[in-house]
PDB file of N, CA and C in Angstrom:
ATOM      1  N   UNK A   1       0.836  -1.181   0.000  1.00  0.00           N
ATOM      2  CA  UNK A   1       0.000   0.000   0.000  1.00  0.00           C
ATOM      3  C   UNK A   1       0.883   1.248   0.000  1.00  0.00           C
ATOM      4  N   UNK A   2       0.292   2.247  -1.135  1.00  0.00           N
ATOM      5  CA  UNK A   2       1.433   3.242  -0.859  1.00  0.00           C
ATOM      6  C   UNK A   2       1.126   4.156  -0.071  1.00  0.00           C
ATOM      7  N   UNK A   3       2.139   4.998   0.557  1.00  0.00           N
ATOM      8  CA  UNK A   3       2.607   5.887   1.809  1.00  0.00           C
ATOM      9  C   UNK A   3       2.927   7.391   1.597  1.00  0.00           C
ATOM     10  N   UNK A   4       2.024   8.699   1.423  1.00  0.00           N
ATOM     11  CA  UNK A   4       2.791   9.908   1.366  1.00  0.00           C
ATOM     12  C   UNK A   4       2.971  10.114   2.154  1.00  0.00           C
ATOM     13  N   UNK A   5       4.294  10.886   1.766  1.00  0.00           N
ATOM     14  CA  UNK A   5       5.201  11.423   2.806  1.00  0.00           C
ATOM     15  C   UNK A   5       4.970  13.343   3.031  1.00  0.00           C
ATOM     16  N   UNK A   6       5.993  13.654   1.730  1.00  0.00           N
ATOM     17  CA  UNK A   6       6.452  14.965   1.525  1.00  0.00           C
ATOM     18  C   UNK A   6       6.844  15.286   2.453  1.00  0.00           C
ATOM     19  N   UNK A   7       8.030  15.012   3.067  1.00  0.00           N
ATOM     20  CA  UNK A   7       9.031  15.797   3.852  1.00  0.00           C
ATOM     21  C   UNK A   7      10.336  15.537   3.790  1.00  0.00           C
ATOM     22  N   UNK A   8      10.930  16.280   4.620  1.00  0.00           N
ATOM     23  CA  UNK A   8      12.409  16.011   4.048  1.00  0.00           C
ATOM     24  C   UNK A   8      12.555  14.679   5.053  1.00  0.00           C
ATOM     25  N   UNK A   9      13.738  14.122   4.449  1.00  0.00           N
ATOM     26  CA  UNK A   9      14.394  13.102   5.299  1.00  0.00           C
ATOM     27  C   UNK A   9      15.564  12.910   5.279  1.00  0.00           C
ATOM     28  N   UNK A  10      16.124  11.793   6.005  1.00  0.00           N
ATOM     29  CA  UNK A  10      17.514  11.559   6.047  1.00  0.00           C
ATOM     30  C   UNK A  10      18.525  11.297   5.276  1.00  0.00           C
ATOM     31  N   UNK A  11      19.805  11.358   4.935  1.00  0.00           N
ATOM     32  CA  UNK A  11      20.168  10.752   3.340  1.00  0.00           C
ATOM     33  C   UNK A  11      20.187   9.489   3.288  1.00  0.00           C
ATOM     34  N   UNK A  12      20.449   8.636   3.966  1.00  0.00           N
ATOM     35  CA  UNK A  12      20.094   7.302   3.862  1.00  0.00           C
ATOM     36  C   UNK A  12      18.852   6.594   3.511  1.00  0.00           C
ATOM     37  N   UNK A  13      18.201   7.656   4.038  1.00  0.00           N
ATOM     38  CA  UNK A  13      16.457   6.814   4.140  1.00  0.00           C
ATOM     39  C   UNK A  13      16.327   6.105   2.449  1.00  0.00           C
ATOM     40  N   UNK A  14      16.603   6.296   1.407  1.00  0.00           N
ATOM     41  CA  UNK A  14      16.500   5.628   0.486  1.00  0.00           C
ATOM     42  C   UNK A  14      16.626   4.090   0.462  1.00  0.00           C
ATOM     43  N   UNK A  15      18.214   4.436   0.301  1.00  0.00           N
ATOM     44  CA  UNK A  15      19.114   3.343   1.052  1.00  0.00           C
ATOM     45  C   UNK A  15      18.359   2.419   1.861  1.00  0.00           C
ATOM     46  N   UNK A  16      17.718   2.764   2.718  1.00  0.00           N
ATOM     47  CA  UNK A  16      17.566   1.615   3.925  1.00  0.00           C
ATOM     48  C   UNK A  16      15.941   1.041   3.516  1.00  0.00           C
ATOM     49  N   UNK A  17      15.109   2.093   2.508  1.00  0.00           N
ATOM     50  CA  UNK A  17      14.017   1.744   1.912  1.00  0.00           C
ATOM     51  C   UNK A  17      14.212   0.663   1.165  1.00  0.00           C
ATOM     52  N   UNK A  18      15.016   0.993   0.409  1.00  0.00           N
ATOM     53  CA  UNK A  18      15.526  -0.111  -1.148  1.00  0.00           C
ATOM     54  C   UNK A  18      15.741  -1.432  -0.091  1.00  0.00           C
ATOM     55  N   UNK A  19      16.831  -1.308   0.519  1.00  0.00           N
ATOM     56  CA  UNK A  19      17.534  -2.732   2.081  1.00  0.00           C
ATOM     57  C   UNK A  19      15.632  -3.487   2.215  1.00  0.00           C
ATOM     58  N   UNK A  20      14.676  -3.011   2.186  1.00  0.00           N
ATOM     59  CA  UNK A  20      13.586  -3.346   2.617  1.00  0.00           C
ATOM     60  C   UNK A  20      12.488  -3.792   1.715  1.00  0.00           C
ATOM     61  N   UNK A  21      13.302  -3.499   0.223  1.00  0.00           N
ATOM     62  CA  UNK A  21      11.835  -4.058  -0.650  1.00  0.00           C
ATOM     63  C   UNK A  21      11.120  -3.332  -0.806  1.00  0.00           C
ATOM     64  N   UNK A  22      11.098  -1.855  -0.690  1.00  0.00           N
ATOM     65  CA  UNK A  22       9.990  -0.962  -0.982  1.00  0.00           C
ATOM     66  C   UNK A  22      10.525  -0.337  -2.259  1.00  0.00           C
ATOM     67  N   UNK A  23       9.551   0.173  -2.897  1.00  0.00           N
ATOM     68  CA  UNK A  23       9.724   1.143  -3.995  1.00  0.00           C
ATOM     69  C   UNK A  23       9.586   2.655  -3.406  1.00  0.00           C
ATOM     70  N   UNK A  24      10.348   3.034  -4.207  1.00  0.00           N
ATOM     71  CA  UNK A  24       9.682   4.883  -3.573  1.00  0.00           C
ATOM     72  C   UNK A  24       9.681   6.074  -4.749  1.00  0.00           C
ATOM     73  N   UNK A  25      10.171   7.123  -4.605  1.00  0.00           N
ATOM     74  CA  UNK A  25      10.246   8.448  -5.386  1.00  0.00           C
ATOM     75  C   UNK A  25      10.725   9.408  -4.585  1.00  0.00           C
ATOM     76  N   UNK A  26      11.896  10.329  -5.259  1.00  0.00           N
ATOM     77  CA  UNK A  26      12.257  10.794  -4.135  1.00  0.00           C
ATOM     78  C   UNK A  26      12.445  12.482  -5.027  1.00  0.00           C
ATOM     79  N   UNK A  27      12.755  13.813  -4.467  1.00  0.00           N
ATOM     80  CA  UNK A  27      13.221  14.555  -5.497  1.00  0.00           C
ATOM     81  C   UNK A  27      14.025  15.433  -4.418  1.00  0.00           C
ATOM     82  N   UNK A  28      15.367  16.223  -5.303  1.00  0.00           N
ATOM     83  CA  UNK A  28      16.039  16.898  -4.663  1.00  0.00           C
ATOM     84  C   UNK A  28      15.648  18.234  -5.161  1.00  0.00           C
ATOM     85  N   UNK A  29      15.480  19.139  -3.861  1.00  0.00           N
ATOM     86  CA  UNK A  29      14.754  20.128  -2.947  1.00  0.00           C
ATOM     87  C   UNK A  29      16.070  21.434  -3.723  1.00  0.00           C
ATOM     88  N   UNK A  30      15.555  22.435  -4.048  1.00  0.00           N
ATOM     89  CA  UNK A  30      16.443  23.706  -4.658  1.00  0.00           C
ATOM     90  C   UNK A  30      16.483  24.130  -2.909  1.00  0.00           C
ATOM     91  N   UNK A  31      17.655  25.282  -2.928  1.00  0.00           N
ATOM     92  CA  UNK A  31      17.883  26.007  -1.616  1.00  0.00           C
ATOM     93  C   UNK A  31      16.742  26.581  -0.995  1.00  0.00           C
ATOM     94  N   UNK A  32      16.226  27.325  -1.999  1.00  0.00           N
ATOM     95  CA  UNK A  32      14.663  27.758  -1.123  1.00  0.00           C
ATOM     96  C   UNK A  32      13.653  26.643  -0.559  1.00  0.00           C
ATOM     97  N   UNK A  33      13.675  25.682  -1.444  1.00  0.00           N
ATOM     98  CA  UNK A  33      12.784  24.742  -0.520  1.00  0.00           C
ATOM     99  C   UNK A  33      13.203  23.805   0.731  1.00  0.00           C
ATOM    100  N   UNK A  34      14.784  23.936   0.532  1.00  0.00           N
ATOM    101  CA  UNK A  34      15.150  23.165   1.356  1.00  0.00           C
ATOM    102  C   UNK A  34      15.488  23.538   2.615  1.00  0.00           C
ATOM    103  N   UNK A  35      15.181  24.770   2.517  1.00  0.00           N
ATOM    104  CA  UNK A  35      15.407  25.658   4.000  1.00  0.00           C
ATOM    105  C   UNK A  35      14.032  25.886   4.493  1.00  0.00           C
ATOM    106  N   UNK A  36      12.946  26.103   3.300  1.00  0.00           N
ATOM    107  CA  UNK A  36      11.422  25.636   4.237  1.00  0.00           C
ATOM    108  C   UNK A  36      11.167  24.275   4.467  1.00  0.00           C
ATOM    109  N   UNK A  37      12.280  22.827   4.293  1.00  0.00           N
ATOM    110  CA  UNK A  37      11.570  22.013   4.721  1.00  0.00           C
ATOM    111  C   UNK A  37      12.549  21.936   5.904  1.00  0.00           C
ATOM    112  N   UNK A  38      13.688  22.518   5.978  1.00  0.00           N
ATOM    113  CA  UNK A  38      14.193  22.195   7.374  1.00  0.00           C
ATOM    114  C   UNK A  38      13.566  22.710   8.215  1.00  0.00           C
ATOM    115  N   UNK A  39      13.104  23.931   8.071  1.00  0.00           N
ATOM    116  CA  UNK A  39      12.102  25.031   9.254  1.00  0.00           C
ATOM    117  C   UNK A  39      10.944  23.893   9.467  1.00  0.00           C
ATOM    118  N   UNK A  40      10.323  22.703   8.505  1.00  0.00           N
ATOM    119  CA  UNK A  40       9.110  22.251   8.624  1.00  0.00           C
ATOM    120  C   UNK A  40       9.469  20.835   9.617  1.00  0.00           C
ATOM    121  N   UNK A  41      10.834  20.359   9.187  1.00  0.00           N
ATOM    122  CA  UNK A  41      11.327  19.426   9.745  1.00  0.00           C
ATOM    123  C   UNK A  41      11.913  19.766  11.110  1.00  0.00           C
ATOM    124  N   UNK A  42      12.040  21.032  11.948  1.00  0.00           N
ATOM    125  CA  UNK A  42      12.148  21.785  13.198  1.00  0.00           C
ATOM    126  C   UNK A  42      10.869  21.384  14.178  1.00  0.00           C
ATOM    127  N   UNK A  43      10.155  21.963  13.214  1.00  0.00           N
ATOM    128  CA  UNK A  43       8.416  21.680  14.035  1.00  0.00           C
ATOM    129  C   UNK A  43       8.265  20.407  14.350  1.00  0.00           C
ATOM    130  N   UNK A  44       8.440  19.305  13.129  1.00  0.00           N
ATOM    131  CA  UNK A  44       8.398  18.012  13.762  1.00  0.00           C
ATOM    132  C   UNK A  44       9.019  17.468  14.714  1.00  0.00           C
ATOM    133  N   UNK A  45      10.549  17.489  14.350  1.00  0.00           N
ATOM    134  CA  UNK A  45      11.065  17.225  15.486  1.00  0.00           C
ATOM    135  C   UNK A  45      10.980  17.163  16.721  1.00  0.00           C
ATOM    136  N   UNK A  46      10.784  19.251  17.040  1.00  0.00           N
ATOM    137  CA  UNK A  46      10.929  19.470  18.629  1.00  0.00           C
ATOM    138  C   UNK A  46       9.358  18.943  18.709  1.00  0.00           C
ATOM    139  N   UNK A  47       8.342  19.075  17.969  1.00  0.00           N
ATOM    140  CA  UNK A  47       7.350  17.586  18.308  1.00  0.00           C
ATOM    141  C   UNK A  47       7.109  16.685  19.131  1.00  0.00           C
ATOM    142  N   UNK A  48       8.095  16.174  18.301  1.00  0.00           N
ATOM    143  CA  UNK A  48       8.473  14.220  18.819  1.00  0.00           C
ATOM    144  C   UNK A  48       9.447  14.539  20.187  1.00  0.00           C
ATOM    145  N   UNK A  49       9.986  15.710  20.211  1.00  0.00           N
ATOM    146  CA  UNK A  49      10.919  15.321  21.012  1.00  0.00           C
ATOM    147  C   UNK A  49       9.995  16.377  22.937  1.00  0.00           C
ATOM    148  N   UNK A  50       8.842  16.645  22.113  1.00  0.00           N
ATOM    149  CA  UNK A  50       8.471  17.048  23.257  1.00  0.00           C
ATOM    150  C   UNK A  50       7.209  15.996  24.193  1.00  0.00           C
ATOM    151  N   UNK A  51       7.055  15.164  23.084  1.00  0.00           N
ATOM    152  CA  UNK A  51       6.022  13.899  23.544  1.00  0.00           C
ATOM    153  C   UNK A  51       6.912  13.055  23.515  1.00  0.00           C
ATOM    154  N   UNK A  52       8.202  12.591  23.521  1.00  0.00           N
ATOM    155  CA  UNK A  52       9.109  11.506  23.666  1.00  0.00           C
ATOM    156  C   UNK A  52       9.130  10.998  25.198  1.00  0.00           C
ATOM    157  N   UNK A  53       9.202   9.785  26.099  1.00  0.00           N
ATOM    158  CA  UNK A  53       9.284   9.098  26.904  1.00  0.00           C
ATOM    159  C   UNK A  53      10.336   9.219  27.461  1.00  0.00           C
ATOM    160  N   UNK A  54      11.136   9.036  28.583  1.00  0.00           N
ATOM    161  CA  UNK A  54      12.228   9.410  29.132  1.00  0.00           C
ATOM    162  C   UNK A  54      13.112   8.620  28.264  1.00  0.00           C
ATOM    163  N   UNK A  55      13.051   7.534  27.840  1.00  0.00           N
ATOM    164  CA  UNK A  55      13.822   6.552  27.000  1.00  0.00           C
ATOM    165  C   UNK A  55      14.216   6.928  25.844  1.00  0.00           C
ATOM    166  N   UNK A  56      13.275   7.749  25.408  1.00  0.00           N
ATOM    167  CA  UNK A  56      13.119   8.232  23.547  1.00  0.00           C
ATOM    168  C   UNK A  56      13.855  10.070  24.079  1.00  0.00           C
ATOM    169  N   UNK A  57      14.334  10.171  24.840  1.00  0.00           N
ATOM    170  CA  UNK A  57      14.252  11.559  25.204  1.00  0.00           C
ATOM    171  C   UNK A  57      15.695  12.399  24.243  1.00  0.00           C
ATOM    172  N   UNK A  58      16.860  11.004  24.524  1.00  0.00           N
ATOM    173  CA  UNK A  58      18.197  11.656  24.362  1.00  0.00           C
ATOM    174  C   UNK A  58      18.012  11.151  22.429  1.00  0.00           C
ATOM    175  N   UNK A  59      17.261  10.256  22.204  1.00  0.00           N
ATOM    176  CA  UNK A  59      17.256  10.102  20.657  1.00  0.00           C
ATOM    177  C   UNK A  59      16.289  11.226  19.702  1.00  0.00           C
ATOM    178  N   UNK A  60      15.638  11.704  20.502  1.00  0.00           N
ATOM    179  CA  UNK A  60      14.262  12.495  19.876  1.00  0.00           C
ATOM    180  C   UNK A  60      15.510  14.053  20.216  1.00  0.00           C
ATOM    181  N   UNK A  61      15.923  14.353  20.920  1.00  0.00           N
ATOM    182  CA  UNK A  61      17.329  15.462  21.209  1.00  0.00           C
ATOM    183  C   UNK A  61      18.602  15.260  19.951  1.00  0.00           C
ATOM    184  N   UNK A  62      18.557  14.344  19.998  1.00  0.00           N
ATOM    185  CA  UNK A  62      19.532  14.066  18.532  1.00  0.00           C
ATOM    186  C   UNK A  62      19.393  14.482  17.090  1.00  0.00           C
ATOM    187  N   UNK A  63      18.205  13.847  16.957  1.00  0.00           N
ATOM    188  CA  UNK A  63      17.485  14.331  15.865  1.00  0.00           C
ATOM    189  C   UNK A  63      17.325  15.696  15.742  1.00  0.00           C
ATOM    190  N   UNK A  64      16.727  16.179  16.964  1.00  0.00           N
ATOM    191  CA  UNK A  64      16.250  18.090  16.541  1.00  0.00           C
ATOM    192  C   UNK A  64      17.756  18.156  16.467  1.00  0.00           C
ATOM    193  N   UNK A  65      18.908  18.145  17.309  1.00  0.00           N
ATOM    194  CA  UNK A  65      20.403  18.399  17.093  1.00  0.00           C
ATOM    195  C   UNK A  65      20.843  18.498  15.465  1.00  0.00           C
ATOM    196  N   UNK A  66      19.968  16.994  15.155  1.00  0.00           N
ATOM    197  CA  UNK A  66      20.605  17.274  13.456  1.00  0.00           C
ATOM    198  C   UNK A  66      20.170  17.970  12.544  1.00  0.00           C
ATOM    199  N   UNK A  67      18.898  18.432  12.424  1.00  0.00           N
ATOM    200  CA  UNK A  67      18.188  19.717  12.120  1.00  0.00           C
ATOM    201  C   UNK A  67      18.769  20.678  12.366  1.00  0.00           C
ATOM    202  N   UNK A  68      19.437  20.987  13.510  1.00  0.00           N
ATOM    203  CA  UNK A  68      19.630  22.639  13.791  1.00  0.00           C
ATOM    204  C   UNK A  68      20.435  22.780  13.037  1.00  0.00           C
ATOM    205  N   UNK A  69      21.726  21.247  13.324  1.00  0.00           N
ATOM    206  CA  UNK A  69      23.059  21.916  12.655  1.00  0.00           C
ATOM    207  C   UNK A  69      22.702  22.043  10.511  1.00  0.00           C
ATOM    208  N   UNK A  70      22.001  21.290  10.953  1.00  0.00           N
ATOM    209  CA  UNK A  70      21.722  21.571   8.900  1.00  0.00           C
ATOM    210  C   UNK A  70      20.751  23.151   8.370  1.00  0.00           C
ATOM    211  N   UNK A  71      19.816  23.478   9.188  1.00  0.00           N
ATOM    212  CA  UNK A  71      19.797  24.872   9.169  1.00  0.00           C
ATOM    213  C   UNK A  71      20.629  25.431   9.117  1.00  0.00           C
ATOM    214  N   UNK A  72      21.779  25.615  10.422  1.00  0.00           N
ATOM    215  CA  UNK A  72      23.190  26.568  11.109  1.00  0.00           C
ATOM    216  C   UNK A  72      23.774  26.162   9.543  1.00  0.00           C
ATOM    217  N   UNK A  73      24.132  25.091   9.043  1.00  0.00           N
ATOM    218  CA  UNK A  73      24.962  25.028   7.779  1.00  0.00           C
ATOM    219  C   UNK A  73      24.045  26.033   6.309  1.00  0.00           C
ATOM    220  N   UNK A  74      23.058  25.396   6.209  1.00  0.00           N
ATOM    221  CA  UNK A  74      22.031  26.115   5.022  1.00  0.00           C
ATOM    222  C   UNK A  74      22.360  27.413   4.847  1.00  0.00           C
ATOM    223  N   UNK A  75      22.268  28.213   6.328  1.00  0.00           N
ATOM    224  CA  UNK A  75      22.155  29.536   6.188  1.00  0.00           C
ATOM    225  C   UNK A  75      24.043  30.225   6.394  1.00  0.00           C
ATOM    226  N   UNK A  76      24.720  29.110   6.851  1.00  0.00           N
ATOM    227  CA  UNK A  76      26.038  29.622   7.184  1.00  0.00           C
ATOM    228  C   UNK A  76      26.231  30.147   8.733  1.00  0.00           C
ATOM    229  N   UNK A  77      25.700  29.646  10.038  1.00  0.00           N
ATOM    230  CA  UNK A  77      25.525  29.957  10.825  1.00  0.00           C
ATOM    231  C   UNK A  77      26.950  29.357  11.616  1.00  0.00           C
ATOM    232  N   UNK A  78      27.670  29.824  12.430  1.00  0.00           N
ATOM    233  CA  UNK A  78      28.554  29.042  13.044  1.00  0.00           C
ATOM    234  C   UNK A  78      27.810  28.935  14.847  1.00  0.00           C
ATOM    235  N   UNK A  79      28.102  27.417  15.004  1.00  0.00           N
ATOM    236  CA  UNK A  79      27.735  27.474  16.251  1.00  0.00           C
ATOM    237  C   UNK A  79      28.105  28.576  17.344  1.00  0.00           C
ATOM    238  N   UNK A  80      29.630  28.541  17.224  1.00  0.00           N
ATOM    239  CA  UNK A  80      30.002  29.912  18.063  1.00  0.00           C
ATOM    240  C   UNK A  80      29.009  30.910  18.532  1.00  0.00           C
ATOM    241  N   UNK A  81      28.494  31.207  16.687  1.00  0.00           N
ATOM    242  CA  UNK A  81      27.645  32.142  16.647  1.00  0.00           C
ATOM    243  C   UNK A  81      26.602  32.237  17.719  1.00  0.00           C
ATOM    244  N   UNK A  82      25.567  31.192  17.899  1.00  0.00           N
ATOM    245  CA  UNK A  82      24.705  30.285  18.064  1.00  0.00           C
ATOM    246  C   UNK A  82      25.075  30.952  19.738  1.00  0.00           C
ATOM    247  N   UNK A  83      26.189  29.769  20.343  1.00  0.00           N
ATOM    248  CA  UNK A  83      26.475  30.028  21.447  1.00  0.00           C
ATOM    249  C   UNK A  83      26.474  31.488  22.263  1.00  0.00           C
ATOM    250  N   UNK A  84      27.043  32.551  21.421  1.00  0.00           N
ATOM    251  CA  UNK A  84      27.344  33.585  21.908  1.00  0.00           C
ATOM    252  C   UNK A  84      25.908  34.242  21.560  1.00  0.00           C
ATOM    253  N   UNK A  85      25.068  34.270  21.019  1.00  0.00           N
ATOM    254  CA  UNK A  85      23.807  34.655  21.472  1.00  0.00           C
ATOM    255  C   UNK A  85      22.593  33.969  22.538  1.00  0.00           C
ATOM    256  N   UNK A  86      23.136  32.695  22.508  1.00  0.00           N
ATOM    257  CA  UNK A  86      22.208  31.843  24.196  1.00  0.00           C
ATOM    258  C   UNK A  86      23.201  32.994  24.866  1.00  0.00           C
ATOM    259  N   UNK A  87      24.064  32.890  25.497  1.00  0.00           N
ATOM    260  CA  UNK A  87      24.816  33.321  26.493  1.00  0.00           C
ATOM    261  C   UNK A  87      24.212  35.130  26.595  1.00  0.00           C
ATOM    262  N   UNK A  88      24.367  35.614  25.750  1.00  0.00           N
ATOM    263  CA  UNK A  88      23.759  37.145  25.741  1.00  0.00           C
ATOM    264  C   UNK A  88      22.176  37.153  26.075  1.00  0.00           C
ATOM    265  N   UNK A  89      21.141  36.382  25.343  1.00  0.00           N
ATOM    266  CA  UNK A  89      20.117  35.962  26.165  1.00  0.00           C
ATOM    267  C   UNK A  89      20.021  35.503  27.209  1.00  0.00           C
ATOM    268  N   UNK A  90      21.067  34.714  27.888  1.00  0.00           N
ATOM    269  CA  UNK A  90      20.715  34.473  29.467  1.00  0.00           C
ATOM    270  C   UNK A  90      20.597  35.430  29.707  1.00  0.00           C
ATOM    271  N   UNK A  91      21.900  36.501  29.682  1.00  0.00           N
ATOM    272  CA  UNK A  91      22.358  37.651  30.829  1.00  0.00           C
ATOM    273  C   UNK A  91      21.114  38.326  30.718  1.00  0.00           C
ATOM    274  N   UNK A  92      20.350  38.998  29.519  1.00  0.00           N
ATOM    275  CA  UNK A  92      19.485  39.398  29.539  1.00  0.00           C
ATOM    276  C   UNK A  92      17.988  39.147  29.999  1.00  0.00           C
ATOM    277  N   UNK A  93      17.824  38.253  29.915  1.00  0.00           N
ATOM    278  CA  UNK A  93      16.525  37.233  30.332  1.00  0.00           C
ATOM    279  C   UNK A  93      16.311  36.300  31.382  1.00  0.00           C
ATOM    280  N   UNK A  94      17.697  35.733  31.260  1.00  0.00           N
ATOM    281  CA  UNK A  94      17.758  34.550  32.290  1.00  0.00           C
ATOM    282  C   UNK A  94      17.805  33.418  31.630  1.00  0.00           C
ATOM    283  N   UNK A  95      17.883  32.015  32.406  1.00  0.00           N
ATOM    284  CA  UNK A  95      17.914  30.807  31.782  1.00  0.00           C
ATOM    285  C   UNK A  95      16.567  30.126  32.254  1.00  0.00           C
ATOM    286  N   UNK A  96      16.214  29.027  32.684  1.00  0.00           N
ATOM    287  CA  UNK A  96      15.358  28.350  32.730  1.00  0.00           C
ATOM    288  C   UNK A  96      15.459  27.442  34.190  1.00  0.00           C
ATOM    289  N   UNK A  97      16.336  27.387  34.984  1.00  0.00           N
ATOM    290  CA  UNK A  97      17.058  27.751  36.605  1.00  0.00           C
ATOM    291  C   UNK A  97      15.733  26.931  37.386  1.00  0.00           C
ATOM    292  N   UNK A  98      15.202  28.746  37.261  1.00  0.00           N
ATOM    293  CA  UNK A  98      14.100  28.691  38.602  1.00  0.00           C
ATOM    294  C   UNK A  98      12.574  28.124  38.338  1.00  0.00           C
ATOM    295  N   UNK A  99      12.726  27.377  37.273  1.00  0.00           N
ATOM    296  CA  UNK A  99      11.118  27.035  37.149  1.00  0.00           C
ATOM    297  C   UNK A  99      10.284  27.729  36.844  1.00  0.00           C
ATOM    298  N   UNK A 100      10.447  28.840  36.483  1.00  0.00           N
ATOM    299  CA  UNK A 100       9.117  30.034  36.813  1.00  0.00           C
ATOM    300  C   UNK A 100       8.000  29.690  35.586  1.00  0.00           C
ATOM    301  N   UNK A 101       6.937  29.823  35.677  1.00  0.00           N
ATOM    302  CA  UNK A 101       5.952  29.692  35.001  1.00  0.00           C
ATOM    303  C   UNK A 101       5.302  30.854  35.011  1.00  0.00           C
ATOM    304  N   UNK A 102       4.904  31.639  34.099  1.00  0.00           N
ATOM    305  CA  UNK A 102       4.056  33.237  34.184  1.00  0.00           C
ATOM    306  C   UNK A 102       2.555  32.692  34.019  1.00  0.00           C
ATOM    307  N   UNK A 103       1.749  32.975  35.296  1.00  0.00           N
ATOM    308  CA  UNK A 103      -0.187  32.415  34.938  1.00  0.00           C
ATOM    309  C   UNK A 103      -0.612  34.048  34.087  1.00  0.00           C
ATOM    310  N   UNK A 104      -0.121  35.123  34.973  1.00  0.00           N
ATOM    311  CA  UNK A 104      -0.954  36.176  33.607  1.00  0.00           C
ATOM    312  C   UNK A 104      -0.301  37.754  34.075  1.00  0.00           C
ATOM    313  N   UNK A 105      -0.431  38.334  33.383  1.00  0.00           N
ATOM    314  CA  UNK A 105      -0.118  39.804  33.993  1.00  0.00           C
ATOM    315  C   UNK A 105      -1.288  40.722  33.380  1.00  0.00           C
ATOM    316  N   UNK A 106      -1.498  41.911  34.599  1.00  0.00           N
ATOM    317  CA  UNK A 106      -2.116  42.336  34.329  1.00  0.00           C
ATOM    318  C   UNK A 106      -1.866  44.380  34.048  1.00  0.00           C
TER     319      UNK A 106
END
């Protein structure tokens, strides 16, 4: 029975389709699309990785990991980069520490 997909995937995933006896179709994505399917493949991820089980926790973290860094590459981002703006957002904002939850302001 066949299966749509339309999203991006892994480079292997072919590979390991074919290993399995399936047929498929696959097409390679120009720069513009391939930076809206990483943004689309973000959403999924942190997704899965926010309904993941304590077990699935550090593999569903991996995955969004490999997303980011293929965005950070797409656009030319250096982690450094990356880093040195968390760090300027702590000082400014804070980190995530104290638990705080905001119910409302008025």
């Amino acid at each position: 029975m066949r299966k749509e997909y339309y999203k991006l995937v892994r480079d292997r995933i072919p590979e390991i389709i074919t290993k399995n006896g399936l047929n498929y179709e696959i097409v390679t994505l120009n720069e513009t699309e391939y930076r809206q399917a990483l943004r689309q493949k973000l959403i999924e991820e942190a997704g899965e990785t926010a309904e993941a089980n304590e077990q699935n926790l550090v593999t569903e973290l991996a995955d969004l990991y490999e997303v980011i860094d293929a965005v950070m590459m797409s656009y030319g981002i250096t982690r450094e980069l990356v880093i040195l703006e968390q760090v300027k957002r702590r000082e400014d904002r804070g980190g995530f520490e104290e638990r705080i939850m905001l119910l409302w302001t008025e």
